[in-house]
PDB file of N, CA and C in Angstrom:
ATOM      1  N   UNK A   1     -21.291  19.815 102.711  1.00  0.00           N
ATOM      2  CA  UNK A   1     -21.961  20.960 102.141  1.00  0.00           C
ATOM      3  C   UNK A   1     -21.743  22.131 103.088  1.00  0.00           C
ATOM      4  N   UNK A   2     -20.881  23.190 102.708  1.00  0.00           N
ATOM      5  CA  UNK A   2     -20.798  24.054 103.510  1.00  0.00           C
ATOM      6  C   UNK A   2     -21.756  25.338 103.423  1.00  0.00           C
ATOM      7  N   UNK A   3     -22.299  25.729 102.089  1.00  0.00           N
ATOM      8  CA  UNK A   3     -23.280  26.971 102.377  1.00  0.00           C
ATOM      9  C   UNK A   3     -24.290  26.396 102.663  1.00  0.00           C
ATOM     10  N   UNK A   4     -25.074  27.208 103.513  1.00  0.00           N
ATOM     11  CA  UNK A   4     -26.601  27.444 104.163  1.00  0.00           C
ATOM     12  C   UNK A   4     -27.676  27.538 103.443  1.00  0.00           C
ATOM     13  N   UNK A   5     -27.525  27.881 102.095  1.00  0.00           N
ATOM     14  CA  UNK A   5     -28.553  28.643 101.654  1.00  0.00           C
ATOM     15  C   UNK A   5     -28.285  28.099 100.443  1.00  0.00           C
ATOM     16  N   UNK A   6     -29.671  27.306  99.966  1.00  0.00           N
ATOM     17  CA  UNK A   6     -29.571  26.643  98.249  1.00  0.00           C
ATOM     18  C   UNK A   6     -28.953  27.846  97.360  1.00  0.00           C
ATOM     19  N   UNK A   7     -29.439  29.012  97.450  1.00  0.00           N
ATOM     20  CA  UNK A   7     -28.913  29.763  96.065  1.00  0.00           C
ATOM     21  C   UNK A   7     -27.372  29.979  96.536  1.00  0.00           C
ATOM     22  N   UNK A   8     -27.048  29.933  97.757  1.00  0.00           N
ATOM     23  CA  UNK A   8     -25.730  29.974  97.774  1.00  0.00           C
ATOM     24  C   UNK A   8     -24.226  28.931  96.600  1.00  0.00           C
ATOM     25  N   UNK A   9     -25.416  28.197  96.780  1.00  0.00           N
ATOM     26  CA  UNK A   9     -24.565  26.644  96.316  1.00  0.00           C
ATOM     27  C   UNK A   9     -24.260  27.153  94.696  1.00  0.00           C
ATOM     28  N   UNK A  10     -23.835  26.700  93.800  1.00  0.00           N
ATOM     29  CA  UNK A  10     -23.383  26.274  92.826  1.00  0.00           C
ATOM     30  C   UNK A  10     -24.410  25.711  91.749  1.00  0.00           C
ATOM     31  N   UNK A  11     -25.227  25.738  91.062  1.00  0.00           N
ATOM     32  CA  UNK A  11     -25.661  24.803  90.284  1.00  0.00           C
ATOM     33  C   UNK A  11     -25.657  23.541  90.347  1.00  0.00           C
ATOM     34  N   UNK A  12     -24.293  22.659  90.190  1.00  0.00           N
ATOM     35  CA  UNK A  12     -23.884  21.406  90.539  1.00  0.00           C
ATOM     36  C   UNK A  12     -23.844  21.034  91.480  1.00  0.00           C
ATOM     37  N   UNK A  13     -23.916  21.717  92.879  1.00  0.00           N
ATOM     38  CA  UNK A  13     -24.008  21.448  94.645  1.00  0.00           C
ATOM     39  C   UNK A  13     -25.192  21.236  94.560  1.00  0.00           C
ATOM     40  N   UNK A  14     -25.991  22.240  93.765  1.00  0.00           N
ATOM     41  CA  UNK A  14     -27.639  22.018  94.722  1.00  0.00           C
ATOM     42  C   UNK A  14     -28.405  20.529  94.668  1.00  0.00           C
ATOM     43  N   UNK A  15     -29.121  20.718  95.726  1.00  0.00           N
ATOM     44  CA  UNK A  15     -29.401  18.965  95.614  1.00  0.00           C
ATOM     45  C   UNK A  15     -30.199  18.466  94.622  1.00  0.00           C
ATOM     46  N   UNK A  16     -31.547  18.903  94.352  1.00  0.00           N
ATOM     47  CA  UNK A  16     -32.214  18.840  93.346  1.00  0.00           C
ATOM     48  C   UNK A  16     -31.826  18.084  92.150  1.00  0.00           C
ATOM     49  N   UNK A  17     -30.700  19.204  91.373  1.00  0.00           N
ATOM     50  CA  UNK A  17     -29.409  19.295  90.464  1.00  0.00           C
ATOM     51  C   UNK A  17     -28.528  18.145  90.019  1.00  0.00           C
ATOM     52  N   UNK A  18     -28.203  17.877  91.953  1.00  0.00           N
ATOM     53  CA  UNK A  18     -27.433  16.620  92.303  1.00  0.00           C
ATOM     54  C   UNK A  18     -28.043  15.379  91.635  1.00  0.00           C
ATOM     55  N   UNK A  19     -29.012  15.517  92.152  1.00  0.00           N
ATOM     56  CA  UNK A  19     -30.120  14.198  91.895  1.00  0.00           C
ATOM     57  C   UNK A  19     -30.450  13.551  90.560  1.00  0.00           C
ATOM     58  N   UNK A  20     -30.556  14.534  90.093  1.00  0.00           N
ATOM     59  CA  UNK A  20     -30.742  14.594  88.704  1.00  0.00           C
ATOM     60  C   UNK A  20     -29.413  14.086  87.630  1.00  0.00           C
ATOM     61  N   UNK A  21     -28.522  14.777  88.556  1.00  0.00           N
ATOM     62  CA  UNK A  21     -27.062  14.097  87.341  1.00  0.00           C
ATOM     63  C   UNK A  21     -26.444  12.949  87.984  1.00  0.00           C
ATOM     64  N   UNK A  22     -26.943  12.521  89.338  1.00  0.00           N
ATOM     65  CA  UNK A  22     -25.880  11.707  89.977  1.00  0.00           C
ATOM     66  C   UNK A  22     -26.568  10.261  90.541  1.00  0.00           C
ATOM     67  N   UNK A  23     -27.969  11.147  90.919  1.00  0.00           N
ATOM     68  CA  UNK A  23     -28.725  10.103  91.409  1.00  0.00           C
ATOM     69  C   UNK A  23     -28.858  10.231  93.072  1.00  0.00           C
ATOM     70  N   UNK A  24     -29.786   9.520  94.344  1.00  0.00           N
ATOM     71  CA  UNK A  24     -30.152   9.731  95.071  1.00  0.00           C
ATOM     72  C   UNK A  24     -29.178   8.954  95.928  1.00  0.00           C
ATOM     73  N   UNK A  25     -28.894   7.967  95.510  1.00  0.00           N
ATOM     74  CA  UNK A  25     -27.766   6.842  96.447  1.00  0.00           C
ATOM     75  C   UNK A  25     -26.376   7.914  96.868  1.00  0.00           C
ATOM     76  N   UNK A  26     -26.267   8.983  95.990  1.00  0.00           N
ATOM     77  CA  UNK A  26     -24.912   9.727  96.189  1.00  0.00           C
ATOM     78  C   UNK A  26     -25.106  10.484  96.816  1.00  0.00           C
ATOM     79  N   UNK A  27     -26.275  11.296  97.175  1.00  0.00           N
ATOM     80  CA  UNK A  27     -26.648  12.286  98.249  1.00  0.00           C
ATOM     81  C   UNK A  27     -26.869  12.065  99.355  1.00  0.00           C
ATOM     82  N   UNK A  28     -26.136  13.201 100.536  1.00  0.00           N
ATOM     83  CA  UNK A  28     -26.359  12.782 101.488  1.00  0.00           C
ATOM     84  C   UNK A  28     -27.773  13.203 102.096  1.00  0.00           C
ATOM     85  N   UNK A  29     -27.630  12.542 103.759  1.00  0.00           N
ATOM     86  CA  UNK A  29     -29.070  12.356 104.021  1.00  0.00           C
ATOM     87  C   UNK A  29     -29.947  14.402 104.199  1.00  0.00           C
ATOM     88  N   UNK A  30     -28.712  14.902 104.447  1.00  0.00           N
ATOM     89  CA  UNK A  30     -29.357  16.392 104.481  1.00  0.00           C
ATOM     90  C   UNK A  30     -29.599  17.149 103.087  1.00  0.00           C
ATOM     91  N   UNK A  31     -29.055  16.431 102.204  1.00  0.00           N
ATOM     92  CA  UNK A  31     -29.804  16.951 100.706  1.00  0.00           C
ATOM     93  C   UNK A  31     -30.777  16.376 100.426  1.00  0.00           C
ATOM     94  N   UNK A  32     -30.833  15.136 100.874  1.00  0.00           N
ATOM     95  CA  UNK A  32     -32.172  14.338 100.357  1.00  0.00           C
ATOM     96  C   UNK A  32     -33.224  14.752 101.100  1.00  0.00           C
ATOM     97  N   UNK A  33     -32.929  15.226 102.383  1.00  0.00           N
ATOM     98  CA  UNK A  33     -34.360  15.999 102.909  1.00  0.00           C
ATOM     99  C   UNK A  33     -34.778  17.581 103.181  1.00  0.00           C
ATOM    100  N   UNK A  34     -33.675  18.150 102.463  1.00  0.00           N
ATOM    101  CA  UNK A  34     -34.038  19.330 101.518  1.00  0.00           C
ATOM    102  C   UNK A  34     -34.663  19.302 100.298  1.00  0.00           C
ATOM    103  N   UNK A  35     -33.984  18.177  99.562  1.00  0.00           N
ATOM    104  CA  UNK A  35     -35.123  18.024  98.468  1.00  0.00           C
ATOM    105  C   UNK A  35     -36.532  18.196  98.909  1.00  0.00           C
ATOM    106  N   UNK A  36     -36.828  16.845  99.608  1.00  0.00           N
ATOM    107  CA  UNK A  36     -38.069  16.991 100.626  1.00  0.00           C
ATOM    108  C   UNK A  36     -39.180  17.999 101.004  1.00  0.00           C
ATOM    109  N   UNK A  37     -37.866  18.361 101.660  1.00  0.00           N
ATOM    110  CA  UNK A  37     -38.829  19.532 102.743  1.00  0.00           C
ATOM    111  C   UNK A  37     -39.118  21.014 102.029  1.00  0.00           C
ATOM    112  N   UNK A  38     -38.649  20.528 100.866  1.00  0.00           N
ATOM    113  CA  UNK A  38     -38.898  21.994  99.455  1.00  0.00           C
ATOM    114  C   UNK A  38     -38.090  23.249 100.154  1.00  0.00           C
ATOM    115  N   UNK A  39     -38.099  23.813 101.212  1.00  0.00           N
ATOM    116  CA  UNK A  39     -38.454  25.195 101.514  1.00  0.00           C
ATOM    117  C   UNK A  39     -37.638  25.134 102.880  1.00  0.00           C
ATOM    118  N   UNK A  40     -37.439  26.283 103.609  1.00  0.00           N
ATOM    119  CA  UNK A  40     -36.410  25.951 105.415  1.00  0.00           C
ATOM    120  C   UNK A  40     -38.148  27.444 105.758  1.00  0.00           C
ATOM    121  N   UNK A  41     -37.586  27.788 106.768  1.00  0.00           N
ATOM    122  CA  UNK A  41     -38.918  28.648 107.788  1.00  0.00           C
ATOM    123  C   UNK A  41     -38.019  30.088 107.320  1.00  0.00           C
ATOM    124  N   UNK A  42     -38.685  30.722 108.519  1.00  0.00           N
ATOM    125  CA  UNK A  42     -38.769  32.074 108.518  1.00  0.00           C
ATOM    126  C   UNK A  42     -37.582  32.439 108.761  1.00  0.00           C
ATOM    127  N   UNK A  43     -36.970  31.657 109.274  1.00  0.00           N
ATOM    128  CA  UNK A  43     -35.428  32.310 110.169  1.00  0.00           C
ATOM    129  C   UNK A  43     -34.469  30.834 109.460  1.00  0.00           C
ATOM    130  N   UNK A  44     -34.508  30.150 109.238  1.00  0.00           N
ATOM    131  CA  UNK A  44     -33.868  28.961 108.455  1.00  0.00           C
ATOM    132  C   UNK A  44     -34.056  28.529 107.533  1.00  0.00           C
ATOM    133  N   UNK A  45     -32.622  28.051 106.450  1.00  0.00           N
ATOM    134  CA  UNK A  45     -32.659  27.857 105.435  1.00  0.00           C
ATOM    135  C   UNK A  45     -33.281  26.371 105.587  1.00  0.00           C
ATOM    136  N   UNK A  46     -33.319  25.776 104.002  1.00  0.00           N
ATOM    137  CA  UNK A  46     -34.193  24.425 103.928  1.00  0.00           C
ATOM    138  C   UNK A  46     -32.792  23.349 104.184  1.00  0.00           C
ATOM    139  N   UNK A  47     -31.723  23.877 104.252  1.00  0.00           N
ATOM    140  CA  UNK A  47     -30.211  22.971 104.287  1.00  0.00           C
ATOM    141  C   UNK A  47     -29.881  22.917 106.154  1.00  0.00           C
ATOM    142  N   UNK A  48     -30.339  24.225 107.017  1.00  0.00           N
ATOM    143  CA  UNK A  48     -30.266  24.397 108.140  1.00  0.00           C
ATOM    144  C   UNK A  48     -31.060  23.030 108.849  1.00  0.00           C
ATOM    145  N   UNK A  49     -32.609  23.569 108.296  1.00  0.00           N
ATOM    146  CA  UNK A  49     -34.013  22.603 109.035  1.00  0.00           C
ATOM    147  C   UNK A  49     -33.482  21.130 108.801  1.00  0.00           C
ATOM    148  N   UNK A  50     -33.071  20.603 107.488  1.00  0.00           N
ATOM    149  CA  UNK A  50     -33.073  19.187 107.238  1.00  0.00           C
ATOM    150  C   UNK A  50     -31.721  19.092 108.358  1.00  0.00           C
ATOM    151  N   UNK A  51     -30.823  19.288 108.484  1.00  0.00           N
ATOM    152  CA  UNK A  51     -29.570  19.191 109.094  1.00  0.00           C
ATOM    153  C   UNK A  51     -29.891  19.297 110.885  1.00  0.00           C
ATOM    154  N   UNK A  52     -31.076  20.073 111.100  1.00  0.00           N
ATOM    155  CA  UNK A  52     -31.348  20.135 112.212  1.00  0.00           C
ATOM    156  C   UNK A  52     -32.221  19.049 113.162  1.00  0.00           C
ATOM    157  N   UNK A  53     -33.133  18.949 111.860  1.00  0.00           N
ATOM    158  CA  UNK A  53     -34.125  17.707 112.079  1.00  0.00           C
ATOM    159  C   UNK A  53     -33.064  16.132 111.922  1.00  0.00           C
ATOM    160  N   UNK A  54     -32.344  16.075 111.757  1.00  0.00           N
ATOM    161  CA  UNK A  54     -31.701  14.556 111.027  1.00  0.00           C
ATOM    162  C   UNK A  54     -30.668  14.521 112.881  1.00  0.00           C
ATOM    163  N   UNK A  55     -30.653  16.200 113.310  1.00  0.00           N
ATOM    164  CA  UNK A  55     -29.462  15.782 114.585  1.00  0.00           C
ATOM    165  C   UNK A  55     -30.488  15.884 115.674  1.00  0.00           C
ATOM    166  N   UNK A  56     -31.742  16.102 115.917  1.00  0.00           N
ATOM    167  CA  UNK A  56     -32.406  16.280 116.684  1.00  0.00           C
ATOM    168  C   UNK A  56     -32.952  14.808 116.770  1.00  0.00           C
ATOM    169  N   UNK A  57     -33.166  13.667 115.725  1.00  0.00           N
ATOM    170  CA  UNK A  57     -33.897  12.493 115.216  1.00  0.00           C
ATOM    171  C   UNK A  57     -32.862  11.633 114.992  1.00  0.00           C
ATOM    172  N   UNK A  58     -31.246  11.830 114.630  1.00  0.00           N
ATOM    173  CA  UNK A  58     -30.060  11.132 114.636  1.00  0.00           C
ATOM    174  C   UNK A  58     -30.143  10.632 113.395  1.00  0.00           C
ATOM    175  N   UNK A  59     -31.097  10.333 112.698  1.00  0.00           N
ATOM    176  CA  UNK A  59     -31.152   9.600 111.240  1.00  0.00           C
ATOM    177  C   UNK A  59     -32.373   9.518 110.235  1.00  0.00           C
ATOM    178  N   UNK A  60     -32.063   9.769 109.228  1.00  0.00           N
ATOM    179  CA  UNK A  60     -33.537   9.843 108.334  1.00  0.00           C
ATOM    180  C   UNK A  60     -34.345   8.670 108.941  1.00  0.00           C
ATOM    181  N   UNK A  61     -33.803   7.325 109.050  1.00  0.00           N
ATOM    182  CA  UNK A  61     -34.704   6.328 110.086  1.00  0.00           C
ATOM    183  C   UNK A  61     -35.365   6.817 111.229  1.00  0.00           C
ATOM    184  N   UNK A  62     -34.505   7.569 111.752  1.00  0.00           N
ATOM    185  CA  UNK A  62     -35.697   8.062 113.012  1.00  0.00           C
ATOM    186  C   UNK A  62     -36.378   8.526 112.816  1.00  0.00           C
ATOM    187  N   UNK A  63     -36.193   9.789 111.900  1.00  0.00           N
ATOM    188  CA  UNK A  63     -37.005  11.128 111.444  1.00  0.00           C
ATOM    189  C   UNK A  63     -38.216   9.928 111.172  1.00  0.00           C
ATOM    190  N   UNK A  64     -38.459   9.048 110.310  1.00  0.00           N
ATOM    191  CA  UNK A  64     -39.639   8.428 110.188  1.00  0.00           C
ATOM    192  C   UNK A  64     -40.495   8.049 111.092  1.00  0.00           C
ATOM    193  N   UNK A  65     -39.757   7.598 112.207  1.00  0.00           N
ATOM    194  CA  UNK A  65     -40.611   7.226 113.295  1.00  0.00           C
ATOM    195  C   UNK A  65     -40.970   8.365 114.137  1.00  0.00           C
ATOM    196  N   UNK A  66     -41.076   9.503 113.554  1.00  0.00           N
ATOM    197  CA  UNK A  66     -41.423  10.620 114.712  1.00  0.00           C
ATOM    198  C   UNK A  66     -42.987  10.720 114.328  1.00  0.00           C
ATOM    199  N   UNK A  67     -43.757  11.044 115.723  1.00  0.00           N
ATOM    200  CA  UNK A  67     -45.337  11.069 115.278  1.00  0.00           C
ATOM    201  C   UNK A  67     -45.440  12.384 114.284  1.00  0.00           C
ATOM    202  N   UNK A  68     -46.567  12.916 113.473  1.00  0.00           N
ATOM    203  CA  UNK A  68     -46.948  13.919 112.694  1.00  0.00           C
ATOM    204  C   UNK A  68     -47.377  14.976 113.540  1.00  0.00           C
ATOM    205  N   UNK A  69     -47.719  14.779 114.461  1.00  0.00           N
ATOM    206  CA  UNK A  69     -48.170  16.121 115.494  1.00  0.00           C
ATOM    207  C   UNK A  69     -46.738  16.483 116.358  1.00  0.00           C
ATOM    208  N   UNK A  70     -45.905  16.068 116.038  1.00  0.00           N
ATOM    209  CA  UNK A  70     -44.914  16.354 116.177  1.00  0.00           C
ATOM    210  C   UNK A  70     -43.731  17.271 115.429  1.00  0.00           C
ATOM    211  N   UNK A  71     -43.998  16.760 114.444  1.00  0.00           N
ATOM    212  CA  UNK A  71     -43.432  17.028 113.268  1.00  0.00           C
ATOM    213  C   UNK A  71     -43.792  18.458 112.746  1.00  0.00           C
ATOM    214  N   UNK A  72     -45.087  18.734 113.114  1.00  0.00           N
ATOM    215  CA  UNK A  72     -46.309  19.560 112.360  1.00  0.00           C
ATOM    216  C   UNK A  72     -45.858  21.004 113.704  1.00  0.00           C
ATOM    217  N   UNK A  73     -45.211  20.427 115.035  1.00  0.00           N
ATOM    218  CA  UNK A  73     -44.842  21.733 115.420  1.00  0.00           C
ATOM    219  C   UNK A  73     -43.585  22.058 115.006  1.00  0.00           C
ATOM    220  N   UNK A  74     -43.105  21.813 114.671  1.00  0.00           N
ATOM    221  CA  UNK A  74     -41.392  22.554 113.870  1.00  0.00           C
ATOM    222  C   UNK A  74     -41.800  23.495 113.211  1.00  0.00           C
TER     223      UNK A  74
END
């Protein structure tokens, strides 16, 4: 996925979209937690944060094991 920014994408790129015509097994782990994470912050898109969080945590598996007061400062 090369654009940053959901409205950048295509209709058929966006993940949501994806999901819907393709299913969740075909998406990767940074669309599936854009789906997620609905929304990116003030200065980052929601494709940036998930992509950031998955290399900061190495894997949606980790990302799980991170405490919530943790999580809750991002």
């Amino acid at each position: 996925m090369c654009a940053e920014r959901i409205c950048d994408l295509n209709n058929l790129e966006k993940p949501r979209e994806k999901l819907k015509r393709i299913g969740g097994k075909n998406l990767t782990d940074v669309e599936l937690l854009a789906i997620v994470l609905r929304s990116g912050g003030k200065n980052n898109s929601v494709i940036k944060l998930a992509r950031s969080l998955l290399n900061k945590y190495d894997s949606l598996h980790g990302l799980m094991n991170v405490e919530i007061e943790e999580l809750s400062t991002i």
